[in-house]
C-alpha atoms as a PDB file:
ATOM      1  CA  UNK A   1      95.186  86.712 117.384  1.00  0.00           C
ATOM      2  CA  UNK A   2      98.481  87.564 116.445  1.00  0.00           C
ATOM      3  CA  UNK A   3     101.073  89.171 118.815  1.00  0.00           C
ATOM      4  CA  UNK A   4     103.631  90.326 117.076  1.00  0.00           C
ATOM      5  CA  UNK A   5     102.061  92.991 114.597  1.00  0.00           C
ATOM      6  CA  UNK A   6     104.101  95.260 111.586  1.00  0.00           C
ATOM      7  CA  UNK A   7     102.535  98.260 110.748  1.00  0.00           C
ATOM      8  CA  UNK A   8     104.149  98.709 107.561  1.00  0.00           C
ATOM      9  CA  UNK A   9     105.577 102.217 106.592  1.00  0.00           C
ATOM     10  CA  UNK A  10     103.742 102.579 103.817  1.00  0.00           C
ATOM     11  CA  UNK A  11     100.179 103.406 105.478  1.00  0.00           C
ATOM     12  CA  UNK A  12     101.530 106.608 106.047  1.00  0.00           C
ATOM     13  CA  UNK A  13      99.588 107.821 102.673  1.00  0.00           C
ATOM     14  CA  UNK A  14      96.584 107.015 104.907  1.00  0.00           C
ATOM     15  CA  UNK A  15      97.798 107.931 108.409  1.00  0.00           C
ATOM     16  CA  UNK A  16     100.905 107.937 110.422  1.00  0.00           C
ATOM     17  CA  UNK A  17     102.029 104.337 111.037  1.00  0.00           C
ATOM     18  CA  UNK A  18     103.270 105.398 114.941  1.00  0.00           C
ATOM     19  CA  UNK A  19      99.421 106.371 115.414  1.00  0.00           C
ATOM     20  CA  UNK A  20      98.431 103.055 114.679  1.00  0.00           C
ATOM     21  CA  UNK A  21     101.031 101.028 116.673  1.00  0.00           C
ATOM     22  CA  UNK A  22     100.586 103.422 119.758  1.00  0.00           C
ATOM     23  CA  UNK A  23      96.794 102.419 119.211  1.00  0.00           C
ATOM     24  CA  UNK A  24      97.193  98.500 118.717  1.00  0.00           C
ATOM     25  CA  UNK A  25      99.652  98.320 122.067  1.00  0.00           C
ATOM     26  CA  UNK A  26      97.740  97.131 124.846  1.00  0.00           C
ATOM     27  CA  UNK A  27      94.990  95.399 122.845  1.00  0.00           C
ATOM     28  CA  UNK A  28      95.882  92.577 122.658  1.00  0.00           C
ATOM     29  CA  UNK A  29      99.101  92.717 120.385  1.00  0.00           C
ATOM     30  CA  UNK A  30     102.087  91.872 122.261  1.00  0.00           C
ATOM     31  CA  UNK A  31     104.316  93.721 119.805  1.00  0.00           C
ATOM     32  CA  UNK A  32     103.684  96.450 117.235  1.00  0.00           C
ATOM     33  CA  UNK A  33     106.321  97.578 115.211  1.00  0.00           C
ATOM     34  CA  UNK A  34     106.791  99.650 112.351  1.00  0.00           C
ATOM     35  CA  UNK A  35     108.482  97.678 109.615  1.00  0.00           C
ATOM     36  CA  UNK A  36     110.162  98.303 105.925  1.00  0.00           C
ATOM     37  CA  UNK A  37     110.888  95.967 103.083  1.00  0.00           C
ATOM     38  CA  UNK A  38     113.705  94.834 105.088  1.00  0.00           C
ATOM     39  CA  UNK A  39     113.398  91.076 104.922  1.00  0.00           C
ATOM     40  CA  UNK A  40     114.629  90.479 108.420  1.00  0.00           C
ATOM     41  CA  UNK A  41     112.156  92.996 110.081  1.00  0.00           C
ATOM     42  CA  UNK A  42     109.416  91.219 108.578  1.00  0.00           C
ATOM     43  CA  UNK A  43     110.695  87.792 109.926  1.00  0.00           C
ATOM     44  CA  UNK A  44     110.049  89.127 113.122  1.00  0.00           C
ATOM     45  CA  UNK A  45     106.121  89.186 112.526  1.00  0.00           C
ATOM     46  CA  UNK A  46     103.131  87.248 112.848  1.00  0.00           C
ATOM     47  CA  UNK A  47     100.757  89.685 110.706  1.00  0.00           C
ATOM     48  CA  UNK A  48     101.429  92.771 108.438  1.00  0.00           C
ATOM     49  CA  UNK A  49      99.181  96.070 107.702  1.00  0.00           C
ATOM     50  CA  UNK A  50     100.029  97.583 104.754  1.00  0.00           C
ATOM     51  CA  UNK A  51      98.714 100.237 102.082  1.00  0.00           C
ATOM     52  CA  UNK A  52     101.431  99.085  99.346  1.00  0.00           C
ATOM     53  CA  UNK A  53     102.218  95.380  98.363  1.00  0.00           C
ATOM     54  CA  UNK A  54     106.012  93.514  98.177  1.00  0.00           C
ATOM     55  CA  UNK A  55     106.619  90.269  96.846  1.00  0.00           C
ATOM     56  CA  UNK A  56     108.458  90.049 100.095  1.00  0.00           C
ATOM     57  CA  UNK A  57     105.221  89.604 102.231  1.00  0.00           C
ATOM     58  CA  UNK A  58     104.365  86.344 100.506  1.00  0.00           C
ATOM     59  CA  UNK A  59     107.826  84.524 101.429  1.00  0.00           C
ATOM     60  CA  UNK A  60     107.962  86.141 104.952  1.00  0.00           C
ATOM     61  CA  UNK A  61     106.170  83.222 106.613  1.00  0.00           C
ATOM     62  CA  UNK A  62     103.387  85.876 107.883  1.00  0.00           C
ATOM     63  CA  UNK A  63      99.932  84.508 109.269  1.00  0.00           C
ATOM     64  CA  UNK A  64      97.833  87.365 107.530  1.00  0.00           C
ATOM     65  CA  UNK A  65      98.254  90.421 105.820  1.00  0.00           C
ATOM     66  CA  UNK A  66      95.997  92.953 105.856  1.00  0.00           C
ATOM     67  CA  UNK A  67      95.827  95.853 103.095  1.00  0.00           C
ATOM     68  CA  UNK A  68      94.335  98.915 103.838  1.00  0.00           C
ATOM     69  CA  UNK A  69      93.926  99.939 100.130  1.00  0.00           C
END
């Protein structure tokens, strides 16, 4: 399982990313974070969840992505 999770900020269509990372903290995932395009915030993560999709996921050397679409 990954530890160090993005919630990206474009799930908020669906829900409020905070909600999400509040919920995912102390179940396992180390780290949650709420993350942008920004290529170095990515970087910083083992797995993504995201509504929209960015050719920067692919090159961000993540171990899954998960779309909530």
């Amino acid at each position: 399982m990954a530890t160090q999770l993005g919630v990206h900020e474009s799930v908020e269509v669906m829900f409020p990313p905070d909600v999400l990372r509040d919920a995912l903290e102390g179940a396992g995932i180390d780290d949650a974070a709420i993350v942008g395009n920004d290529p170095a915030g990515l970087e910083s993560c083992e797995a993504l969840v995201t509504f929209d999709f960015d050719e920067a996921f692919l090159s961000a050397d993540l171990r899954w992505i998960h779309s909530t679409q």
